[in-house]
Protein backbone atom coordinates (compact mmCIF):
# COMPACT_ATOMS: atom_id res chain seq x y z
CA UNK A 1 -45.08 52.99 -117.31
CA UNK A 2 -48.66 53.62 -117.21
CA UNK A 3 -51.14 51.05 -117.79
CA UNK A 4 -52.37 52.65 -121.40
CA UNK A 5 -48.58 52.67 -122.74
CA UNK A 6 -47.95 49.37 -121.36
CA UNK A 7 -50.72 47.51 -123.15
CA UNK A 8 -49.98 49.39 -126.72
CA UNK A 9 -45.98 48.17 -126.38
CA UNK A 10 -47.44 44.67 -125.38
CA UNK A 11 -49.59 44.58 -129.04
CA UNK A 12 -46.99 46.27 -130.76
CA UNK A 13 -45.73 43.45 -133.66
CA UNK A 14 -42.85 44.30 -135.37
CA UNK A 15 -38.94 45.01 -135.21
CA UNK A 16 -38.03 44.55 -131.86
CA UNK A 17 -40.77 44.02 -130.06
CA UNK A 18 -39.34 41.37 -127.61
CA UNK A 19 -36.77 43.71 -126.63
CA UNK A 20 -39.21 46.72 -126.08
CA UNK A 21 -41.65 44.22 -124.15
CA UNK A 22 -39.12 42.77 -121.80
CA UNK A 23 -37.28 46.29 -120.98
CA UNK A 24 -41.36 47.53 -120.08
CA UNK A 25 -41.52 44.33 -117.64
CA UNK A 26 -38.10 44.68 -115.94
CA UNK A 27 -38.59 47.99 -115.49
CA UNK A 28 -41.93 47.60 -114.07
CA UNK A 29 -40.99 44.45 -111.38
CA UNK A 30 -37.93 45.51 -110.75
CA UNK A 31 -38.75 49.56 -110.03
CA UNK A 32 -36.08 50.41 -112.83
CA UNK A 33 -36.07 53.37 -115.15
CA UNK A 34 -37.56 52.58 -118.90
CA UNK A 35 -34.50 54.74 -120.51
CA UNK A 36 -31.30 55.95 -119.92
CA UNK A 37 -32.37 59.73 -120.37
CA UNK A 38 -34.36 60.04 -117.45
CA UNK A 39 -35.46 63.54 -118.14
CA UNK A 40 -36.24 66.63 -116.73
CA UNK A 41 -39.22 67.50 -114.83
CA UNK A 42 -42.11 69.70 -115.46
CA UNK A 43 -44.83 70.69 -113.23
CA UNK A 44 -48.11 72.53 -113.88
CA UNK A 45 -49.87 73.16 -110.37
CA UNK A 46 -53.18 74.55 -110.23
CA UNK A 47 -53.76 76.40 -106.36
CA UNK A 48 -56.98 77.58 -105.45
CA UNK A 49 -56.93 81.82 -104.85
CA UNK A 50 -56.57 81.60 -101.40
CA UNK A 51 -54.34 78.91 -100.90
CA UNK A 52 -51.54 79.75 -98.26
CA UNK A 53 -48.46 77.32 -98.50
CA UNK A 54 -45.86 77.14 -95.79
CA UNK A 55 -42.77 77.32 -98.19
CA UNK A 56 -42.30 78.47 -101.69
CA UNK A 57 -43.77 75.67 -103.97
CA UNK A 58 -40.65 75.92 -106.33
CA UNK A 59 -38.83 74.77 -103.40
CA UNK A 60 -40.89 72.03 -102.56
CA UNK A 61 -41.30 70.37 -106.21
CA UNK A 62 -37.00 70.71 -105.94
CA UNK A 63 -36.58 69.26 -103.23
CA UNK A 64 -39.10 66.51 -104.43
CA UNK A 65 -37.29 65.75 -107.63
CA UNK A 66 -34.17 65.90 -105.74
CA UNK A 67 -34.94 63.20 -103.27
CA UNK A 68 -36.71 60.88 -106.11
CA UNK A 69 -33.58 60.54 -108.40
CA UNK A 70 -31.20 60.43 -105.70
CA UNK A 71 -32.47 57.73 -104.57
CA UNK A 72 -33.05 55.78 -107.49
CA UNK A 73 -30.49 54.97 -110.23
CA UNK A 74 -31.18 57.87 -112.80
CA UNK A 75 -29.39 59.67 -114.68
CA UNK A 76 -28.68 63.31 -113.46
CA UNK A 77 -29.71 65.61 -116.49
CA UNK A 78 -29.95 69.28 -115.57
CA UNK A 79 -26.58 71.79 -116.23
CA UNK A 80 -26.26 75.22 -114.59
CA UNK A 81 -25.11 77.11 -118.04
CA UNK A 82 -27.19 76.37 -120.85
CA UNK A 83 -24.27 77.76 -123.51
CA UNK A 84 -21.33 77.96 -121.20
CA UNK A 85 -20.22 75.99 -118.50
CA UNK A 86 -23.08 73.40 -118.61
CA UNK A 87 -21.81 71.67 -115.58
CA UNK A 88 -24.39 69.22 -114.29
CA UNK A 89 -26.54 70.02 -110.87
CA UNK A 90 -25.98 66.35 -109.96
CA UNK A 91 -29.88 66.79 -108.69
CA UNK A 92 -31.80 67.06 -111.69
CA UNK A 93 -32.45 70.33 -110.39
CA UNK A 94 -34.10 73.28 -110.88
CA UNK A 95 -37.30 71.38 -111.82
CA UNK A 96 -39.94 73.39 -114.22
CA UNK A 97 -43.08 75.37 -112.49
CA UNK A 98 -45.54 77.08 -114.09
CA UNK A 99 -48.25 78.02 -111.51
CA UNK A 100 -51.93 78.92 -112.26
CA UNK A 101 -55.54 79.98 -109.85
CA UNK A 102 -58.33 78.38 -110.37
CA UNK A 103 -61.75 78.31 -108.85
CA UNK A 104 -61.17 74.67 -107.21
CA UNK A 105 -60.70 74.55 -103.70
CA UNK A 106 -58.24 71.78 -104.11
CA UNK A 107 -54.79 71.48 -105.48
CA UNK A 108 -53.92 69.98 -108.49
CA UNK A 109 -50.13 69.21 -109.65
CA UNK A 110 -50.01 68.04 -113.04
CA UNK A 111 -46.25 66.21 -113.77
CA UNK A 112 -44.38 65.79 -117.32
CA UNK A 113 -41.19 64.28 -117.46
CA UNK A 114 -39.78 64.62 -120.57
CA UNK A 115 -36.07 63.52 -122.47
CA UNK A 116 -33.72 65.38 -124.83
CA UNK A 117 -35.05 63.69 -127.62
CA UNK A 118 -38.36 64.34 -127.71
CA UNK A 119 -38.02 68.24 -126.62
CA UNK A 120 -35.61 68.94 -129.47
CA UNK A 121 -38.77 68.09 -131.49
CA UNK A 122 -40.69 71.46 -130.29
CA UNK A 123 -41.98 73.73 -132.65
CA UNK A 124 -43.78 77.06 -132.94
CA UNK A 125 -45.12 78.59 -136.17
CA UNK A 126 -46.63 82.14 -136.43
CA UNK A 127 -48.86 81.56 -138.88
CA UNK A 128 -51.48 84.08 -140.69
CA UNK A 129 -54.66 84.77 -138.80
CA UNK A 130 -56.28 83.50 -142.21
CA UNK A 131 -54.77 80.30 -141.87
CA UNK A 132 -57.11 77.55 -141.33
CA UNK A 133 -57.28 73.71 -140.26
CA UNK A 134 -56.08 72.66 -143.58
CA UNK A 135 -52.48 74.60 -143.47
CA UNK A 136 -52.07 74.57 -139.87
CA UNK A 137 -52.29 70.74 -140.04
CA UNK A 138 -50.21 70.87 -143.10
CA UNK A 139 -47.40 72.58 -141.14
CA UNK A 140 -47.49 70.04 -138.47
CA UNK A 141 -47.61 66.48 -140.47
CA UNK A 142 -44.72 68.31 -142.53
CA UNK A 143 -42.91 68.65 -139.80
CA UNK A 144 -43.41 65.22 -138.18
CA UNK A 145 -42.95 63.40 -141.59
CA UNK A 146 -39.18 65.35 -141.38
CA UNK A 147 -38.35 64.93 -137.37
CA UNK A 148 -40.75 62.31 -135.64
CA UNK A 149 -38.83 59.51 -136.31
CA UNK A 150 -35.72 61.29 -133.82
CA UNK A 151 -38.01 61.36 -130.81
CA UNK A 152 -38.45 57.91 -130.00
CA UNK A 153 -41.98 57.01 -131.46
CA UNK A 154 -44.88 56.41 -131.15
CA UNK A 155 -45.13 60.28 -129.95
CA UNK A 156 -47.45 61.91 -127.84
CA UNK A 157 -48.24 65.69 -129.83
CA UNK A 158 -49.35 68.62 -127.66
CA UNK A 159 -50.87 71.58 -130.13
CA UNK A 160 -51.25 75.04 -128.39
CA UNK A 161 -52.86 77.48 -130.74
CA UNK A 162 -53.92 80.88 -129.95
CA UNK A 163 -52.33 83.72 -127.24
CA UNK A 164 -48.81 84.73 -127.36
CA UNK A 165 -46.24 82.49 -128.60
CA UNK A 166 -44.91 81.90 -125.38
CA UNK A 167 -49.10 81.40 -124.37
CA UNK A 168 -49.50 78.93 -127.25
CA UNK A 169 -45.80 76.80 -126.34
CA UNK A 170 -47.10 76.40 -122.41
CA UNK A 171 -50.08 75.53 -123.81
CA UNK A 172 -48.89 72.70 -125.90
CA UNK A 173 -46.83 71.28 -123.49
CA UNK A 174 -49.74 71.19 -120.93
CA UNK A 175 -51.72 68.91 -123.80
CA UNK A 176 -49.01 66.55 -122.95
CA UNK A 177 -49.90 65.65 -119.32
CA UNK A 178 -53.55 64.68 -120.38
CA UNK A 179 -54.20 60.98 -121.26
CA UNK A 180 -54.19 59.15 -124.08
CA UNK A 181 -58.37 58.97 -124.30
CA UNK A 182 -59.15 63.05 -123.08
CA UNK A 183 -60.50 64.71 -125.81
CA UNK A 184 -61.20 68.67 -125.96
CA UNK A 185 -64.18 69.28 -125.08
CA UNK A 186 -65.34 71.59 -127.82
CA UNK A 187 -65.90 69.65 -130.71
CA UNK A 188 -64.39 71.21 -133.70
CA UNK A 189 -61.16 71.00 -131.38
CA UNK A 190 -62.27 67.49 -130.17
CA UNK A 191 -62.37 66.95 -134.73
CA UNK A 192 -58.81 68.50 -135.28
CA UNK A 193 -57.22 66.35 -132.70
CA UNK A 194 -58.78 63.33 -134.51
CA UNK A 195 -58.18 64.35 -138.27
CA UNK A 196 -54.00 65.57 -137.24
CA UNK A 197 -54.49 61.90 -135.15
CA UNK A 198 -54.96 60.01 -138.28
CA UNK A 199 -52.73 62.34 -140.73
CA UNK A 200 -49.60 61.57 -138.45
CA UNK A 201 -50.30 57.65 -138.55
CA UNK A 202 -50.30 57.46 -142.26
CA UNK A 203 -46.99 58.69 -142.14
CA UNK A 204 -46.15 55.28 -140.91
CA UNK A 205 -43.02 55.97 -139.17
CA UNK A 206 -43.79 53.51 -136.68
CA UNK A 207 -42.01 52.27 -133.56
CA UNK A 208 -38.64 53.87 -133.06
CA UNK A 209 -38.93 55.00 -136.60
CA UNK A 210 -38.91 51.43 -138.36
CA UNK A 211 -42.21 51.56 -139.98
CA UNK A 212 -44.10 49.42 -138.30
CA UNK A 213 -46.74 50.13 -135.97
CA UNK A 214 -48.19 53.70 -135.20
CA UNK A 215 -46.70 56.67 -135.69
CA UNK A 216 -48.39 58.63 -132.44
CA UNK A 217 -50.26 57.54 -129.50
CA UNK A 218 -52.36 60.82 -129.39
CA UNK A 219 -52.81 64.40 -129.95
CA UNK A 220 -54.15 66.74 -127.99
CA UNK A 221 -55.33 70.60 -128.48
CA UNK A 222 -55.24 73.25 -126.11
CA UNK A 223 -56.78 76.53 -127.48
CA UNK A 224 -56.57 80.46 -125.95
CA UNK A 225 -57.75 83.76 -127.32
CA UNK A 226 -55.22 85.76 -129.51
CA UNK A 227 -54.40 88.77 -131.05
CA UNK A 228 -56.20 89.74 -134.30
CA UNK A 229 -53.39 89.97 -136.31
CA UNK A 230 -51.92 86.48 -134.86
CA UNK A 231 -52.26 82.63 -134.59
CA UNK A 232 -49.61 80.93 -133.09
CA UNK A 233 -49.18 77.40 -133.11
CA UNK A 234 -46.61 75.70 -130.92
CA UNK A 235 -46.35 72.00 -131.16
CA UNK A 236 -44.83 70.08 -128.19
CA UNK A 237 -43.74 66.38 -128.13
CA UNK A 238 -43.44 63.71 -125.80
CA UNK A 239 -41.64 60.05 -126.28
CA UNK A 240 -43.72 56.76 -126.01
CA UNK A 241 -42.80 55.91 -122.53
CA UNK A 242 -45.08 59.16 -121.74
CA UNK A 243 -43.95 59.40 -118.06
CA UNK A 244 -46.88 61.94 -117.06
CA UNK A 245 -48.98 61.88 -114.11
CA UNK A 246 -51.77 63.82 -111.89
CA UNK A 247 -52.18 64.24 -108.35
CA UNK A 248 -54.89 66.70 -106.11
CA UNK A 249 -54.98 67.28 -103.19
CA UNK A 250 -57.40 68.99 -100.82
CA UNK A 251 -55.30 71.63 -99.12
CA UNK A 252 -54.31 71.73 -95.29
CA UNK A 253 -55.44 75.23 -94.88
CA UNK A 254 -57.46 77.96 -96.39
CA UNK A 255 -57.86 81.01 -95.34
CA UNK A 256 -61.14 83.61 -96.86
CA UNK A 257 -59.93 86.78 -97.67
């Protein structure tokens, strides 16, 4: 558990508190998972252009996330068949990769490692290009207020809003590997984030859903350019333990092309 979680569990007063305290220590001295549902994993790896790798980098992040939970006591999550068989990998494998360029000459892998609950929260609404804050924040408190108290609270809410719908849902679940104090950097974004921030608290859902405590730990907004006639908003949620993390690296080899 990152530092930021861990000190909001340790101030959190209220229905079980000791037992969500203690379960953050022992997993923390004693290199234990936080929750049974040790998720699936998701990376989002920025390469510079000219970046040459030696092996395919879906293989690699497998092979990672094979060698992590084997080796630890987590639970194995993936199934090969999402309607059929559904038989489990017993690997946790095929991990998640969405790959992007960018103009950095480094590498930057960007990990989310999310449970059932909180993805069967996700959400995407297609809403009229005259839409403005007021309804699209509408549609997600509504939405919270119905399902937030099924995804373990205090919840971590990723907003992508703008491109395609598929655009707007990678988007959204990006927002979730930020931390819990990045902001976007344009304001009237950087305002949104605040005013859904404080909309979702006065829910008071709470810890686990009993009412006490707050309701989210953060929201973040991702924006893109879209269609005209469009503006989707996908909303993407993560759990409290918010197992993210971030890791660059200067690459090995470049080659100028």
């Amino acid at each position: 558990m990152r530092e930021e979680i861990f000190q909001q569990v340790l101030s959190y007063e209220g229905p079980f508190c000791d037992v969500l305290r203690r379960n953050a220590e022992v997993a923390r001295t004693k290199d234990l998972p936080l929750c049974q549902d040790t998720g699936f994993v998701e990376f989002f790896i920025f390469i510079p252009f000219n970046a040459i790798f030696e092996r395919p980098i879906q293989e690699s992040c497998d092979e990672a996330v094979k060698k992590v939970y084997s080796s630890k006591p987590y639970r194995y999550s993936i199934v090969t068949d999402p309607l059929y068989e559904r038989k489990n990998t017993r690997t946790n494998t095929p991990s998640i990769c969405h790959i992007f360029h960018w103009d950095e000459e480094k590498v930057q892998i960007r990990l989310l490692i999310k449970g059932g609950g909180s993805e069967n929260l996700t959400t995407l609404f297609m809403l009229s290009p005259t839409a403005g804050e007021e309804e699209l924040m509408g549609k997600i408190i509504e939405h919270v207020a119905r399902h937030g108290s099924k995804g373990c609270p205090p919840l971590r809410v990723g907003v992508g809003v703008g491109g395609s719908a598929d655009k707007a849902m990678l988007l959204s679940r990006l927002a979730l590997t930020y931390s819990l104090s990045d902001v976007n950097p344009d304001p009237r974004y950087e305002s949104l984030e605040r005013r859904i921030s404080e909309k979702l608290n006065q829910l008071r859902i709470g810890f686990q859903g009993l009412g006490v405590g707050p309701t989210i730990f953060s929201v973040h907004v991702l924006q893109a350019p879209t269609h005209i006639a469009n503006l989707p908003v996908a909303v993407s949620f993560d759990c409290y333990l918010s197992r993210i993390g971030v890791v660059e690296v200067e690459p090995v080899r470049i080659e100028s092309r």
